[in-house]
Protein backbone atom coordinates (compact mmCIF):
# COMPACT_ATOMS: atom_id res chain seq x y z
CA UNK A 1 -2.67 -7.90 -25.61
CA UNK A 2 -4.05 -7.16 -22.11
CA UNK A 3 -2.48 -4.66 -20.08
CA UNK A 4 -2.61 -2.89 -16.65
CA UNK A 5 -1.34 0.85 -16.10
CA UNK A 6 -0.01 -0.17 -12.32
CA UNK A 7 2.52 1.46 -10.02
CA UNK A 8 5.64 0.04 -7.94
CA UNK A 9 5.12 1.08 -4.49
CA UNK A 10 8.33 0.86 -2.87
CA UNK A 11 8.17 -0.18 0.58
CA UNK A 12 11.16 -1.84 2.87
CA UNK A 13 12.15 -4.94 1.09
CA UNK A 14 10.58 -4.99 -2.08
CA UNK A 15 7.81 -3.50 -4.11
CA UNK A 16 3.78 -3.64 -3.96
CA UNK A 17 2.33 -3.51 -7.30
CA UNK A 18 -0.93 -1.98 -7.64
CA UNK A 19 -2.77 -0.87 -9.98
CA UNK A 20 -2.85 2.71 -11.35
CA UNK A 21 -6.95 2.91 -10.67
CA UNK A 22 -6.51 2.58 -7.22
CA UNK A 23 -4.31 5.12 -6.44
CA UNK A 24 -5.99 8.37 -5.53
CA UNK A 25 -2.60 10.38 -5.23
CA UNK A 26 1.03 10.44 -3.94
CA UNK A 27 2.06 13.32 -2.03
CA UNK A 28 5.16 13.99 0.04
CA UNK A 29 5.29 12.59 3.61
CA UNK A 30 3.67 14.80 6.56
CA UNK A 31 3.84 13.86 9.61
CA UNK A 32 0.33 12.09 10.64
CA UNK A 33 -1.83 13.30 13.69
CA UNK A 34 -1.04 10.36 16.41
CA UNK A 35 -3.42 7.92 16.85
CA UNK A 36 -4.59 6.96 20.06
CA UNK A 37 -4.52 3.11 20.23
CA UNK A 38 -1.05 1.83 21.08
CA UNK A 39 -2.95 -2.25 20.66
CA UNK A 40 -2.33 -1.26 16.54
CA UNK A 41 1.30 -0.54 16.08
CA UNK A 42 0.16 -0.86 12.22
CA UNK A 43 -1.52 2.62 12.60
CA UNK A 44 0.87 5.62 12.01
CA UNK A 45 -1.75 8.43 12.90
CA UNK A 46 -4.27 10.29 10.58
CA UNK A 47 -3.59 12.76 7.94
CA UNK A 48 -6.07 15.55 6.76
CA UNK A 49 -6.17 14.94 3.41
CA UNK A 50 -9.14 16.80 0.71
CA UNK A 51 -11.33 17.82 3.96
CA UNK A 52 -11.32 14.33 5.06
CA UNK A 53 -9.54 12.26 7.96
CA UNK A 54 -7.59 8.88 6.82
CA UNK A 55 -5.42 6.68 8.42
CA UNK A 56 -2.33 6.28 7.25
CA UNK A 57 -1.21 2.61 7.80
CA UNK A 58 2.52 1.31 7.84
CA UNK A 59 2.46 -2.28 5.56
CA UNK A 60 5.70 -3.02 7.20
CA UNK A 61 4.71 -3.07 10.32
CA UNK A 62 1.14 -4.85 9.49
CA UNK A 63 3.22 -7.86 7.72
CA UNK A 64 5.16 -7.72 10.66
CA UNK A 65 8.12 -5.90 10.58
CA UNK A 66 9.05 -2.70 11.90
CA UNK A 67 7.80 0.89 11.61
CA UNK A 68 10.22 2.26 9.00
CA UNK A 69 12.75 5.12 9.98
CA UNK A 70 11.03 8.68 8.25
CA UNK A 71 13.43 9.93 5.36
CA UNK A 72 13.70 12.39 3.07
CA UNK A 73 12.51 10.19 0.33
CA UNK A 74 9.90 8.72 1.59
CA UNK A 75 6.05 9.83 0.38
CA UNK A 76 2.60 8.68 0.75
CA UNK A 77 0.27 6.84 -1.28
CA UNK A 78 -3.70 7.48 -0.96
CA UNK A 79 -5.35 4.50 -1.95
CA UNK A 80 -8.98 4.23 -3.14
CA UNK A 81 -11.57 1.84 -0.99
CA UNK A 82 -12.50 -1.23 -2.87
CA UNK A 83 -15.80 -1.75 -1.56
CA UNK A 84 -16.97 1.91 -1.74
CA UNK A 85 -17.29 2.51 2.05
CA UNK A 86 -18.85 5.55 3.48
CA UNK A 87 -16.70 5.06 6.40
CA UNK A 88 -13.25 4.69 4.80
CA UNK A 89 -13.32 5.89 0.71
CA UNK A 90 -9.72 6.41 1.06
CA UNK A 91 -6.64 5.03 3.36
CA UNK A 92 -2.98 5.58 2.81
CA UNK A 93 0.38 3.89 3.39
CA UNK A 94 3.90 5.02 3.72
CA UNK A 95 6.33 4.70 0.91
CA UNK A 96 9.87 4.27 0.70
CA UNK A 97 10.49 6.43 -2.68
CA UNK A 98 8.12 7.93 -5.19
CA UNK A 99 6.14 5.23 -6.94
CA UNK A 100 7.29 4.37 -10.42
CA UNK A 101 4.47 4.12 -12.76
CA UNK A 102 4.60 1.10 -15.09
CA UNK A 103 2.49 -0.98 -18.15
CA UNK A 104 2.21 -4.27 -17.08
CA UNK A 105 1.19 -6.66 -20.40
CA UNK A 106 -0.26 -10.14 -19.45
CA UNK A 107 2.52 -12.36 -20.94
CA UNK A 108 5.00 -10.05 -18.94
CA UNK A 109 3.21 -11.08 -15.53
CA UNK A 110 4.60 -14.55 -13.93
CA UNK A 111 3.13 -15.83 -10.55
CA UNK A 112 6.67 -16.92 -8.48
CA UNK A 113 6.26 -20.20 -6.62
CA UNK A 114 2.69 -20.63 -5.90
CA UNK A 115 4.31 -22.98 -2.93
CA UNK A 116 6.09 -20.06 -1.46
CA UNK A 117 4.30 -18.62 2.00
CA UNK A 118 3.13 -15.15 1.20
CA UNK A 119 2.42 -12.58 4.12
CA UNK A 120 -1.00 -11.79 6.02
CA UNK A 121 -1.27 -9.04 3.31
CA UNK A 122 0.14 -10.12 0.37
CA UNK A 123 -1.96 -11.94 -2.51
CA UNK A 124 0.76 -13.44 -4.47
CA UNK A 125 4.57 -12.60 -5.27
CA UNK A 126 4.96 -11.78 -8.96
CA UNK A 127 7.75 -10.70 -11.87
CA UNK A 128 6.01 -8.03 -13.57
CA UNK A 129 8.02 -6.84 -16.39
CA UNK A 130 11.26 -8.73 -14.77
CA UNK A 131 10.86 -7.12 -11.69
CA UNK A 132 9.99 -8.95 -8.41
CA UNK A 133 7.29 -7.49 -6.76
CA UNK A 134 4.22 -8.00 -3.85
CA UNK A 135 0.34 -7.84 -5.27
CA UNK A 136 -1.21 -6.54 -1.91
CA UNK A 137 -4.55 -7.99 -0.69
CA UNK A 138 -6.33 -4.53 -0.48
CA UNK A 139 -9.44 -5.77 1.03
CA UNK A 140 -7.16 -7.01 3.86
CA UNK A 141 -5.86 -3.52 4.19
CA UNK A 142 -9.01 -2.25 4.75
CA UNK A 143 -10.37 -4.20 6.53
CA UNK A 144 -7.44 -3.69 8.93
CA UNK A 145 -8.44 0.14 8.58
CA UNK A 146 -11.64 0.36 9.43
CA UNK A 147 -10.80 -0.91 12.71
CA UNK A 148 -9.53 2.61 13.48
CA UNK A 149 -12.68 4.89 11.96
């Protein structure tokens, strides 16, 4: 019996799950250092996090939507590079609550319609556990990042 230690990330309208190993840490929202290029609404600003500089990137808005309002609940999520890049090791996105850590076994992981139009940055909708939820395609994310290092 497979399983995955993986988080819910809450975001506006649903939850990305990802898993545990590729979360660096969640800390409480701060307000980000602006960035400067108004042609990547995406792109809340920067954040000083461990002696380093990394953008902090809304999901909403990169699927499309809009920048969500900043509330007391909301928190951040540092996310580990994939490919191991000098240039971006870590990026972060906005969350809605504080991520809820779950076990995700293999028989308790269904793909939802494999017909049904996923976003630019989702990989596939999913029940994990009973719960529907967004795997994100984090190579897309940061790909999308480095465009602002």
């Amino acid at each position: 019996m497979e399983s995955v230690r993986s988080l819910f990330i809450p975001v506006v309208g649903g939850n990305l799950l990802v898993p545990n190993a590729a979360i660096a840490e969640i800390i409480q929202y701060i307000d980000p250092e602006p960035g400067n290029d108004d042609s990547k609404p995406w792109l809340v600003g920067y954040l000083s996090w461990r002696d380093r500089r990394i953008p902090l990137v809304s999901y909403e808005v990169a699927c499309g939507g809009d920048l969500p309002l900043p509330k007391a609940t909301m928190r951040i999520a540092v996310l580990k590079s994939l490919k191991s890049n000098d240039d971006l090791p870590y990026l972060a996105i906005i969350t809605q609550r504080i991520p809820r850590l779950v076990t995700v076994y293999e028989e308790s992981i269904e793909l939802l319609d494999e017909d049904e139009e996923v976003g630019e940055f989702d990989l596939q909708n999913v029940l994990a556990n009973g719960e529907p939820a967004v795997i994100p395609d984090m190579l897309k994310l940061e790909n999308l990042a480095l465009q602002v290092i």
